[in-house]
C-alpha atoms as a PDB file:
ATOM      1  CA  UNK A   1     193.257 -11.805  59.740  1.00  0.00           C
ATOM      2  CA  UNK A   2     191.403 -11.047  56.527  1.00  0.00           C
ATOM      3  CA  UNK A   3     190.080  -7.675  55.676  1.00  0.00           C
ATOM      4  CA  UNK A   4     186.254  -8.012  56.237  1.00  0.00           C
ATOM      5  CA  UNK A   5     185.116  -4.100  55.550  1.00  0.00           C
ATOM      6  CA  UNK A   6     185.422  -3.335  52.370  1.00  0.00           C
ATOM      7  CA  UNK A   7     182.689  -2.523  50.350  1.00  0.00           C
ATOM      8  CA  UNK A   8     179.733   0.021  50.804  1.00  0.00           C
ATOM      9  CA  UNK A   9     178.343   2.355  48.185  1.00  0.00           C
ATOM     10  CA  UNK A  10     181.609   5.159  48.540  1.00  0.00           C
ATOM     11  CA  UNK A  11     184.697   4.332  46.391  1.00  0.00           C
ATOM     12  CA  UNK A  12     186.936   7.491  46.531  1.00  0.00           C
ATOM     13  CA  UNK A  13     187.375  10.372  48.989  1.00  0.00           C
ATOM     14  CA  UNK A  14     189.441  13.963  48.922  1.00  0.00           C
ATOM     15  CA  UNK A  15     190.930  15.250  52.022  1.00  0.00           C
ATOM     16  CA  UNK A  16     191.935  18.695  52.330  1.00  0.00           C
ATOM     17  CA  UNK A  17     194.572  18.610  55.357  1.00  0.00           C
ATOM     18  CA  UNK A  18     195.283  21.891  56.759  1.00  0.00           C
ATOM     19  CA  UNK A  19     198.351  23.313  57.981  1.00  0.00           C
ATOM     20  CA  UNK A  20     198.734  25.016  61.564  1.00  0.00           C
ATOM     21  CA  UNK A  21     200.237  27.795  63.192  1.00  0.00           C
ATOM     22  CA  UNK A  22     201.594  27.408  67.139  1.00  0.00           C
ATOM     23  CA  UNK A  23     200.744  31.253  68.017  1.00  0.00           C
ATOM     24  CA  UNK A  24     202.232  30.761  71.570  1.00  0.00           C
ATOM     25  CA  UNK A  25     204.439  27.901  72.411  1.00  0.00           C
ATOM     26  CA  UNK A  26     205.884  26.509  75.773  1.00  0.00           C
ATOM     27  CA  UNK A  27     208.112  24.240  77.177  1.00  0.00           C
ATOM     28  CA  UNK A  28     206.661  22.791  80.245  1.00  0.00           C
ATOM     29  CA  UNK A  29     208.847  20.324  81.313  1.00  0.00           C
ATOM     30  CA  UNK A  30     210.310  16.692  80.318  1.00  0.00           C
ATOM     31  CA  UNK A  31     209.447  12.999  80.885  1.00  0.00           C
ATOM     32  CA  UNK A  32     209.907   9.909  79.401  1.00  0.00           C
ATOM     33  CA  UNK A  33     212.708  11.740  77.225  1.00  0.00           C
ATOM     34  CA  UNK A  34     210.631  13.846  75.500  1.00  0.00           C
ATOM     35  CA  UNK A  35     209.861  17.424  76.176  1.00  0.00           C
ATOM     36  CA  UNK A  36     206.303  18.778  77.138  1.00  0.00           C
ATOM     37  CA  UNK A  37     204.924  21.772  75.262  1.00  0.00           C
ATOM     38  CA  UNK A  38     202.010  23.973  76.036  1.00  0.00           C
ATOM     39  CA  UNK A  39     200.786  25.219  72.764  1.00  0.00           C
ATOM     40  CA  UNK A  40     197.921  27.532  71.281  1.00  0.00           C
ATOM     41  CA  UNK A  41     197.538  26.393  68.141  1.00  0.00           C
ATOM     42  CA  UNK A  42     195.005  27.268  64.611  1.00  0.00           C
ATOM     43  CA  UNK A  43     194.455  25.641  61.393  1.00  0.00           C
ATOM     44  CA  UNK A  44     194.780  27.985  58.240  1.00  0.00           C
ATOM     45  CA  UNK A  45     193.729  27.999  54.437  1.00  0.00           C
ATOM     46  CA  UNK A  46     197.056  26.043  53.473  1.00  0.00           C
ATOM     47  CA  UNK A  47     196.761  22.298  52.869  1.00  0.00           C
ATOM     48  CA  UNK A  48     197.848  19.232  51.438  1.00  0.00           C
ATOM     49  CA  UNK A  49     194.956  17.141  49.247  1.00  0.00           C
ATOM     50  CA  UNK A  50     194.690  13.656  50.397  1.00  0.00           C
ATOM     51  CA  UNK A  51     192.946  11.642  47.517  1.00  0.00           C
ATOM     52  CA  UNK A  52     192.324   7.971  48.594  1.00  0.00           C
ATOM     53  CA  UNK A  53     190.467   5.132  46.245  1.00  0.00           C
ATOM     54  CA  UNK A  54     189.072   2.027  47.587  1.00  0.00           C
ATOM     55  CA  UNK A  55     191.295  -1.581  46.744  1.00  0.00           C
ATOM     56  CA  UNK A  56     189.637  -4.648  46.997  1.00  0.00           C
ATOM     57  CA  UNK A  57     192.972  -6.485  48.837  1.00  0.00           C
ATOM     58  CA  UNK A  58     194.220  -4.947  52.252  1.00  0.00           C
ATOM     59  CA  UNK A  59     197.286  -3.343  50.516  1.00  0.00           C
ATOM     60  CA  UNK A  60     198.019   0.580  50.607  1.00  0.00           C
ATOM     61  CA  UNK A  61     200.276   2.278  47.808  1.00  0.00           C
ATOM     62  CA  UNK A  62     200.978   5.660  48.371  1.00  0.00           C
ATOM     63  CA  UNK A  63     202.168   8.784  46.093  1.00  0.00           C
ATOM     64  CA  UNK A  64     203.416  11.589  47.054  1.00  0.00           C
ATOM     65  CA  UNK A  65     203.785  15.130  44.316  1.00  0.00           C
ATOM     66  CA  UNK A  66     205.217  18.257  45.346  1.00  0.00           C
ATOM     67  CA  UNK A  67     207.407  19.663  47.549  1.00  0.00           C
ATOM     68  CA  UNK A  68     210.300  17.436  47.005  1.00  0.00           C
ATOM     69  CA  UNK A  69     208.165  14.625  48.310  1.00  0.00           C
ATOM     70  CA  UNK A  70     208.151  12.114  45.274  1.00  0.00           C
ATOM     71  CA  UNK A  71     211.284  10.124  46.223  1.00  0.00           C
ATOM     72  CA  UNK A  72     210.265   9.894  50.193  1.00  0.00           C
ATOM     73  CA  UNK A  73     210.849   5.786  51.006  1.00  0.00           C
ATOM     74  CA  UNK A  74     207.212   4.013  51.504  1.00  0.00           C
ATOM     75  CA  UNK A  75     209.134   2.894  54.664  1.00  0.00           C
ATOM     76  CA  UNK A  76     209.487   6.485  56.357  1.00  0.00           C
ATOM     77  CA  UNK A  77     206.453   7.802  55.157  1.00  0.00           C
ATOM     78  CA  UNK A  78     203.872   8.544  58.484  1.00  0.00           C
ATOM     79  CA  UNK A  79     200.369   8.384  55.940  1.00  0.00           C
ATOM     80  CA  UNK A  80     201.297   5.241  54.598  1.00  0.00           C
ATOM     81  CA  UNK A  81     201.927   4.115  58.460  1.00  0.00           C
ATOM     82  CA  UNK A  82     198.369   5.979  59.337  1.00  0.00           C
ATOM     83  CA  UNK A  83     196.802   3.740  56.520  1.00  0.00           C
ATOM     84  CA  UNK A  84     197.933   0.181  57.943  1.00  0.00           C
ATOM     85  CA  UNK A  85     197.138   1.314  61.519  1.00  0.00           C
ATOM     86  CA  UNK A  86     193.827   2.316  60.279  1.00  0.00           C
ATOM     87  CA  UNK A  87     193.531  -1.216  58.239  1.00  0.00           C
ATOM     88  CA  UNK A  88     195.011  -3.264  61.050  1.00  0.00           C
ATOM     89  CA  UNK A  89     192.790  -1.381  63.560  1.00  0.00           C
ATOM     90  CA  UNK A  90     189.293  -1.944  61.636  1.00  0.00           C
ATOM     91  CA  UNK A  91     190.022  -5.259  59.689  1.00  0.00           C
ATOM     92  CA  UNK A  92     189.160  -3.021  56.176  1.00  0.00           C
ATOM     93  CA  UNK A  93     190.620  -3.135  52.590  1.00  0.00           C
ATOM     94  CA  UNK A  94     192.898  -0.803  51.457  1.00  0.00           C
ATOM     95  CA  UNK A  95     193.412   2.131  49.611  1.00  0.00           C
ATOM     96  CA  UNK A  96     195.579   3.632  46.714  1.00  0.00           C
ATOM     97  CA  UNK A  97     196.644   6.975  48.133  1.00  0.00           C
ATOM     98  CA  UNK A  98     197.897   9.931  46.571  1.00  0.00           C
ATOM     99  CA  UNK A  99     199.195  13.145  48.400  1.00  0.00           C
ATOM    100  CA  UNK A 100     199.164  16.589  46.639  1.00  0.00           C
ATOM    101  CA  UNK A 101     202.033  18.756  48.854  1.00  0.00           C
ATOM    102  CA  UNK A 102     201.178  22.297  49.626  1.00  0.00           C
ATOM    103  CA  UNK A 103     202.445  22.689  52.957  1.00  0.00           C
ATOM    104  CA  UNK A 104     206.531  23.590  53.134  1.00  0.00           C
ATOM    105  CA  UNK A 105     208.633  21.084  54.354  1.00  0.00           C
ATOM    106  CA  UNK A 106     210.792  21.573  57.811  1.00  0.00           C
ATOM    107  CA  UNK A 107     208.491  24.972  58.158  1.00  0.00           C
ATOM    108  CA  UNK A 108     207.062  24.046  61.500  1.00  0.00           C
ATOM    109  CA  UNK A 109     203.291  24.017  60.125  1.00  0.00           C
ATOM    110  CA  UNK A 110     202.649  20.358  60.532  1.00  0.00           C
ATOM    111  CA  UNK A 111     202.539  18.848  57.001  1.00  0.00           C
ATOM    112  CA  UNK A 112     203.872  15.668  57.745  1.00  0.00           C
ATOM    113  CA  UNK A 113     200.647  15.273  60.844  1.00  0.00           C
ATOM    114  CA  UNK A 114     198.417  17.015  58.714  1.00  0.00           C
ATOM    115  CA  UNK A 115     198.696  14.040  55.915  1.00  0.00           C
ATOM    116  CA  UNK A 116     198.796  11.855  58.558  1.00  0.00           C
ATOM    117  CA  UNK A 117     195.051  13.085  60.097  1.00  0.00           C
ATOM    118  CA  UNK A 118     193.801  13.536  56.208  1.00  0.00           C
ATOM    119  CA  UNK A 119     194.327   9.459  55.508  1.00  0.00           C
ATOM    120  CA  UNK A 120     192.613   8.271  59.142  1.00  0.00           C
ATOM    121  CA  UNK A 121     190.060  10.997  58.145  1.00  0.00           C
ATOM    122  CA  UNK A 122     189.949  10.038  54.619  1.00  0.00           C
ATOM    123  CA  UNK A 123     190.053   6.143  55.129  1.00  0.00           C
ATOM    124  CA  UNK A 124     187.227   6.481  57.737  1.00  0.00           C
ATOM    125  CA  UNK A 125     185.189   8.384  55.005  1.00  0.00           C
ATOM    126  CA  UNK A 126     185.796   5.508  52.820  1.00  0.00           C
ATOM    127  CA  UNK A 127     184.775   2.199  54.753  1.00  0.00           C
ATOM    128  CA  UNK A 128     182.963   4.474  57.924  1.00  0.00           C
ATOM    129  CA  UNK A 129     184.358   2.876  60.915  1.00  0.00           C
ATOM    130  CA  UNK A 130     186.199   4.692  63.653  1.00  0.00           C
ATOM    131  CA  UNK A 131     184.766   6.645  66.424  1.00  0.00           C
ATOM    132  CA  UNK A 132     186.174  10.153  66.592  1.00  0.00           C
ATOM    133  CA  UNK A 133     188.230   8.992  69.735  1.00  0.00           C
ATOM    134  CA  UNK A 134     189.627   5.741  68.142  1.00  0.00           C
ATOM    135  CA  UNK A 135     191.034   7.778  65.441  1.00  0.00           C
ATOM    136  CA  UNK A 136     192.860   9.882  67.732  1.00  0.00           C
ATOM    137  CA  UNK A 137     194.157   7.521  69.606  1.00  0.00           C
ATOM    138  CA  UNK A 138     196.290   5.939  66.093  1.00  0.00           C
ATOM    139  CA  UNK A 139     196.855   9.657  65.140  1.00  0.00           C
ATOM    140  CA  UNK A 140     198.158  10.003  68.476  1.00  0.00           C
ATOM    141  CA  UNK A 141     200.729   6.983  68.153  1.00  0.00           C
ATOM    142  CA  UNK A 142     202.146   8.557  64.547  1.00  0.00           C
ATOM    143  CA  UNK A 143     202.757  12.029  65.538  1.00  0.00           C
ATOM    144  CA  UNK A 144     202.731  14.193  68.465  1.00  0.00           C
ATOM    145  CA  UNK A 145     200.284  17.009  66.439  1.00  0.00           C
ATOM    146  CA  UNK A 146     198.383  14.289  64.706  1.00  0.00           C
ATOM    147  CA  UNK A 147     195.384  14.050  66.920  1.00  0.00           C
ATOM    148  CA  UNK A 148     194.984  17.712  67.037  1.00  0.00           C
ATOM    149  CA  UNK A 149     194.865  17.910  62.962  1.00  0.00           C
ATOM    150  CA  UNK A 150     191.971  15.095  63.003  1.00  0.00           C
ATOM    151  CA  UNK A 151     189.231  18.391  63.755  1.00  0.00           C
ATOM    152  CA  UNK A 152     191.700  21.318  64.008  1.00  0.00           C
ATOM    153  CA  UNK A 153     190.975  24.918  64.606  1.00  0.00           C
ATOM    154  CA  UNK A 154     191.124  26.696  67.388  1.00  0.00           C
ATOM    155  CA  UNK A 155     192.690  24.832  70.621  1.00  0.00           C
ATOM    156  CA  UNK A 156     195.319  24.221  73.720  1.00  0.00           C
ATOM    157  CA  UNK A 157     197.356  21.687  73.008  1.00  0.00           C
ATOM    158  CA  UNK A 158     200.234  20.039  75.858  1.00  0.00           C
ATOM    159  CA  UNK A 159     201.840  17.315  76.941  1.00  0.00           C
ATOM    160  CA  UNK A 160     203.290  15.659  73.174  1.00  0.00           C
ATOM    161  CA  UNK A 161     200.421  17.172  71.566  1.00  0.00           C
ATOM    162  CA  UNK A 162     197.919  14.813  72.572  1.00  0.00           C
ATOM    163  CA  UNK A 163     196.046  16.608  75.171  1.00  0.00           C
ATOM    164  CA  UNK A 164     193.588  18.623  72.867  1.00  0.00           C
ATOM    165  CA  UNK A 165     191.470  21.572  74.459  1.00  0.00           C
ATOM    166  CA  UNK A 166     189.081  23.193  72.006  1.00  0.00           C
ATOM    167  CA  UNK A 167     188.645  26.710  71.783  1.00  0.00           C
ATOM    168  CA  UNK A 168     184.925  27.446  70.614  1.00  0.00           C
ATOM    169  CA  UNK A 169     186.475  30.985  68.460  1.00  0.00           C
ATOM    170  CA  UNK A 170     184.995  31.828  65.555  1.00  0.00           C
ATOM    171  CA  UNK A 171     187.827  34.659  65.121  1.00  0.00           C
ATOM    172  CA  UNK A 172     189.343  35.297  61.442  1.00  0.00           C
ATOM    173  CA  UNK A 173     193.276  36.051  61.879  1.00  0.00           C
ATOM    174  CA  UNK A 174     194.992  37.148  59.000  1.00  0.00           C
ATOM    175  CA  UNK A 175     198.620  36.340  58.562  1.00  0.00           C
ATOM    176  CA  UNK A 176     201.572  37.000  56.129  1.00  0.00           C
ATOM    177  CA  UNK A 177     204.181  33.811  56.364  1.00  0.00           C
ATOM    178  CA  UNK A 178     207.624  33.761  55.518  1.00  0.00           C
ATOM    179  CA  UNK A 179     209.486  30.246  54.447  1.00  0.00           C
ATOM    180  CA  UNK A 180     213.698  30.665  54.366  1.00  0.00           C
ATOM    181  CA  UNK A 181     214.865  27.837  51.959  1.00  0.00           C
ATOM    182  CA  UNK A 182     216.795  25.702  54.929  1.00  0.00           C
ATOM    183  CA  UNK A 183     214.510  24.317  57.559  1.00  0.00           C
ATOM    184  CA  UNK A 184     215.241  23.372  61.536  1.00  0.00           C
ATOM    185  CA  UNK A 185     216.240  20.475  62.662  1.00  0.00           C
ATOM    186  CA  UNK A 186     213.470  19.846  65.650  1.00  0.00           C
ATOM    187  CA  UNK A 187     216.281  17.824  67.995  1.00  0.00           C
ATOM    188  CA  UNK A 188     219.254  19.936  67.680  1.00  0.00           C
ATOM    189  CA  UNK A 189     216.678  23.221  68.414  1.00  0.00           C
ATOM    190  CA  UNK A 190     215.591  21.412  71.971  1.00  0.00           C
ATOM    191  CA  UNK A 191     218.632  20.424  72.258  1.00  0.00           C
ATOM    192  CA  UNK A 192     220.790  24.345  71.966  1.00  0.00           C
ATOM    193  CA  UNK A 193     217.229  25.002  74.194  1.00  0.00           C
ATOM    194  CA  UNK A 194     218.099  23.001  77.010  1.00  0.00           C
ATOM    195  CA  UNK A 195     221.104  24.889  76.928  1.00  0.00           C
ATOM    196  CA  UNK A 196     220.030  28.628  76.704  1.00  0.00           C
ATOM    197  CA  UNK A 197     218.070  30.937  79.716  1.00  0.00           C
ATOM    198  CA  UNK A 198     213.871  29.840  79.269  1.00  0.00           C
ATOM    199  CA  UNK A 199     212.264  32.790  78.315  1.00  0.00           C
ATOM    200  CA  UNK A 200     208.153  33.665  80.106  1.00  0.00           C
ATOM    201  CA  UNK A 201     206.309  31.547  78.971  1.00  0.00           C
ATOM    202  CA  UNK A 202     201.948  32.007  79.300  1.00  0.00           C
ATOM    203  CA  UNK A 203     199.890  30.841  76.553  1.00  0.00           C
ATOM    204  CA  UNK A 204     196.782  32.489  79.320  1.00  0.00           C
ATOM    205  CA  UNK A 205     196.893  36.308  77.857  1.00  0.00           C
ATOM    206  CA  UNK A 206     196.942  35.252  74.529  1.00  0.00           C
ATOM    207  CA  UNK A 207     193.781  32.786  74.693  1.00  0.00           C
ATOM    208  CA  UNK A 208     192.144  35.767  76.712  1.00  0.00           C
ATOM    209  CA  UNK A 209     193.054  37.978  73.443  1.00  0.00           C
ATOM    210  CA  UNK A 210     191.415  35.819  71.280  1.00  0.00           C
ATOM    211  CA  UNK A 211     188.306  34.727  72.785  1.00  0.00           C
ATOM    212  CA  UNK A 212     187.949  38.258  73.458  1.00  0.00           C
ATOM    213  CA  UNK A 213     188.490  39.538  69.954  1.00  0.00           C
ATOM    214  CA  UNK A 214     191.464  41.546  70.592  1.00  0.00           C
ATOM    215  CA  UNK A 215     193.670  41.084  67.837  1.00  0.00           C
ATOM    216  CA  UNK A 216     196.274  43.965  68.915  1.00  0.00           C
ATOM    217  CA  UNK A 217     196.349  42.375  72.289  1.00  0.00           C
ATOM    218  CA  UNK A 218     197.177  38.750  70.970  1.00  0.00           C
ATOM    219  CA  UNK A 219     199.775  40.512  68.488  1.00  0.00           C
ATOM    220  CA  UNK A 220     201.740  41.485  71.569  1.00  0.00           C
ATOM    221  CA  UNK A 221     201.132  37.916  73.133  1.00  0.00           C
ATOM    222  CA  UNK A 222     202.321  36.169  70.457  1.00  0.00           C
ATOM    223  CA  UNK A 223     205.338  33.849  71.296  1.00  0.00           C
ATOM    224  CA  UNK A 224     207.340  31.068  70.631  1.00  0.00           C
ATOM    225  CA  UNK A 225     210.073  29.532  73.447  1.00  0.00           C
ATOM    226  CA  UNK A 226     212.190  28.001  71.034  1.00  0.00           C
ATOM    227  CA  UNK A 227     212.742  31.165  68.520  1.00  0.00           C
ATOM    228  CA  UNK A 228     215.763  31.604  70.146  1.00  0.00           C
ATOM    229  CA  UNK A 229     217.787  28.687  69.226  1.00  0.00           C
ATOM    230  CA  UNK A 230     215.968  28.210  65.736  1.00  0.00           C
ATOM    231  CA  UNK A 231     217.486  31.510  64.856  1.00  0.00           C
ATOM    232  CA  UNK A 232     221.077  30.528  66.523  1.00  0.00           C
ATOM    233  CA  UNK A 233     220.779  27.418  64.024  1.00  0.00           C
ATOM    234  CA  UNK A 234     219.297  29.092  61.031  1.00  0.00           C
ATOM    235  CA  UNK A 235     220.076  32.970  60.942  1.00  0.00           C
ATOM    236  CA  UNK A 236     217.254  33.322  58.301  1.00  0.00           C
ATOM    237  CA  UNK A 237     214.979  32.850  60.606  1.00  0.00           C
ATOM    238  CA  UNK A 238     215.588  35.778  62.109  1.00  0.00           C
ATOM    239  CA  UNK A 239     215.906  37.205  59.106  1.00  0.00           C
ATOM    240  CA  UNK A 240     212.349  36.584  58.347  1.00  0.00           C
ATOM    241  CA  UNK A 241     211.317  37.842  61.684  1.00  0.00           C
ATOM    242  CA  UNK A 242     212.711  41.193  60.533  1.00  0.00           C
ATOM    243  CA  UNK A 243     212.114  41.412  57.249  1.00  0.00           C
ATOM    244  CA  UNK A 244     207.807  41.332  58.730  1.00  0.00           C
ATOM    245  CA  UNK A 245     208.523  43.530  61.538  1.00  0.00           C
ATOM    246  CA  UNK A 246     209.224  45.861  58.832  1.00  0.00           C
ATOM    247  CA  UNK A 247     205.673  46.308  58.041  1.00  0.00           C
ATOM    248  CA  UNK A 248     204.612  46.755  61.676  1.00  0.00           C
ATOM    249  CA  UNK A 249     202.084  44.264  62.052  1.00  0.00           C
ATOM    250  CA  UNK A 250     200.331  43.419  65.078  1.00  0.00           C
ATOM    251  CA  UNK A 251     203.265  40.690  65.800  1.00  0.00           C
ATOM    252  CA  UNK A 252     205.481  38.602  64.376  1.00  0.00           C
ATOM    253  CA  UNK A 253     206.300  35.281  65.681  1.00  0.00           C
ATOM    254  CA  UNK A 254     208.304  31.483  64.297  1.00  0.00           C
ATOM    255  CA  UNK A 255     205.577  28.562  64.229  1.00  0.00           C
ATOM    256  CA  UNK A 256     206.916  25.376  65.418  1.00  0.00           C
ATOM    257  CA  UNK A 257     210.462  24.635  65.946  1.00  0.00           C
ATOM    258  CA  UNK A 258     210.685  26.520  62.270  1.00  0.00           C
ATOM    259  CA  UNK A 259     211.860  27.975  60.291  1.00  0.00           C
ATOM    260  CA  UNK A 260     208.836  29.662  59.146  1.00  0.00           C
ATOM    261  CA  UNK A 261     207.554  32.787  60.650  1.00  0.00           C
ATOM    262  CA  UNK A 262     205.134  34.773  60.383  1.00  0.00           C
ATOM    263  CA  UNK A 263     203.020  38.193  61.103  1.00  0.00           C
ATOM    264  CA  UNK A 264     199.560  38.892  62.606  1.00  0.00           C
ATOM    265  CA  UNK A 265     197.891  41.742  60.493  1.00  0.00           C
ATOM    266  CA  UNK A 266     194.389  43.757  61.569  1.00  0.00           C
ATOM    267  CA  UNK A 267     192.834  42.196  58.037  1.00  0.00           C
ATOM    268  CA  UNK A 268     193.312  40.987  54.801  1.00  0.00           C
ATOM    269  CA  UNK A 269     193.686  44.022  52.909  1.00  0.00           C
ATOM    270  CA  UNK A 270     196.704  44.930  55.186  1.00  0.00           C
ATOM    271  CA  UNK A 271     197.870  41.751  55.020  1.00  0.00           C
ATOM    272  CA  UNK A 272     197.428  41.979  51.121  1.00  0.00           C
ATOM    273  CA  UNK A 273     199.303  44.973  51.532  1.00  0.00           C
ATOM    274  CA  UNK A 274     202.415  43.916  53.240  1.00  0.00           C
ATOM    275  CA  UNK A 275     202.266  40.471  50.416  1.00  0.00           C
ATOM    276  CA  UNK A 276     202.519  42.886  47.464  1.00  0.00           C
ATOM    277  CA  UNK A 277     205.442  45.209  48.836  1.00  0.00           C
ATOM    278  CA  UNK A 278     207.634  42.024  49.672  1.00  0.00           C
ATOM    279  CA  UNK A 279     210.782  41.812  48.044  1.00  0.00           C
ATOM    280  CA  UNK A 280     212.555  39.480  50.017  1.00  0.00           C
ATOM    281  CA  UNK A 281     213.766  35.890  48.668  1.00  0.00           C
ATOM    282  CA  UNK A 282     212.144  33.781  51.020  1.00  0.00           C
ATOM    283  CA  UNK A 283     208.722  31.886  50.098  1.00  0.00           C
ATOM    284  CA  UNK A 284     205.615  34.476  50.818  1.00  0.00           C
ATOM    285  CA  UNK A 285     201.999  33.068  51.810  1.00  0.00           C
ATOM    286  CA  UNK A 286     199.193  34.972  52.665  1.00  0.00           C
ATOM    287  CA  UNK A 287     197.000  32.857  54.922  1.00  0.00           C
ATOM    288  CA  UNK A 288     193.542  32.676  56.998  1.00  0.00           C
ATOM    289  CA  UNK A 289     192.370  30.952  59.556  1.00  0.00           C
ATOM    290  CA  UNK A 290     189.902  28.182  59.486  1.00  0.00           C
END
């Protein structure tokens, strides 16, 4: 079917897609062969900019710069997929896409569903149709934090990632991140976990922490259920984990399946602090929530 939806008085629009941190994460379970997570999750001041330009045909073209992203196949590429979906979906034109990388690769901070939530977001901005709910259901189909990066912020995330439960929390964490070179491999780290002794797991005491304000309390509630065999398959990240206990923050924890990790500091100018004094030869980011 033709395109019908493409013209209205907006041409261009910029997408800033932000990364996330999991600050507790839990395996619940399996089914259908994947495994269920339970996952308190924020968006911080690290992004990707999504830059998308009206076509007149019902092609996309996408270009990716930084980050080792400029060679990545069309074909394996999740915003070029979000794009057509969105097309398909809505019977619009297309767009000429171009994707400014911030956010480290194989760090566990969602790039690759963050890009994928800027283009829905950025193509609905462009020809304005999609409900907030039909969006999420396409970002849903792409990538199992997708539909969580469409608003971000504060929330509860389970099953794949699709269940989303916002957190109204206006709290500003402050956070020091660590990125070793090599990344984790997300299917080999469930895989050694399936193997290993499951550690507690309660994301409860931690969202109690932060709606209360209690930023020493969430330090010690930070966790991750899969730091365990992240660190069996990539020593650095426990490297990392040490190198930031070293400034005795308020906790230190991996986001994702890794390998980045990071520390929880009291505020920014101790989080400044610890930046400064590092003299370790992994990647260093200071970051915020938003």
């Amino acid at each position: 079917m033709r395109a019908t939806v493409c013209y209205n008085h907006i041409m261009n629009a910029r997408v800033k897609a932000y990364a996330k941190l999991n600050l507790t994460l839990s395996v619940t379970g399996r089914a259908g062969g994947y495994h269920m997570l339970e996952s308190l999750v924020c968006s911080v001041d690290l992004y990707d900019l999504v830059v998308l330009k009206k076509r007149r045909d019902s092609l996309v073209s996408v270009e990716m710069h930084g980050m080792g992203t400029e060679l990545l196949p069309y074909e394996q590429n999740n915003a070029a997929k979000a794009a057509e979906k969105y097309i398909d979906r809505f019977k619009t034109c297309g767009a000429d896409i171009i994707i400014y990388k911030n956010i480290p690769l194989g760090a566990g901070l969602g790039g690759s569903s963050a890009d994928t939530a800027g283009v829905l977001r950025g193509m609905s901005k462009l020809y304005g149709a999609g409900s907030e709910m039909e969006l999420k259901e396409l970002a849903d189909s792409l990538g199992s934090d997708s539909g969580y990066m469409l608003a971000g912020g504060y929330a509860l995330i389970s099953g794949r990632g699709e269940a989303v439960q916002k957190l109204d929390c206006g709290a500003r964490l402050d956070f020091l991140l660590l990125k070793p070179q090599g990344g984790v491999f997300t299917a080999e780290c469930f895989g050694l976990y399936d193997g290993m002794p499951a550690p507690p797991q309660n994301p409860n005491g931690a969202i109690q922490a932060l709606l209360s304000g209690d930023k020493q309390a969430l330090g010690r509630c930070l966790n991750n259920a899969l730091y365990a065999p992240a660190a069996r398959l990539n020593p650095d990240v426990q490297r990392a984990y040490e190198e930031l206990q070293a400034f005795s923050p308020l906790g230190v924890n991996m986001t994702g399946s890794g390998s980045a990790v990071y520390a929880l500091f009291e505020n920014a100018e101790f989080c400044g602090w610890a930046k400064s004094r590092y003299r370790g030869k992994f990647g260093c980011y200071q970051l915020k929530t938003v």
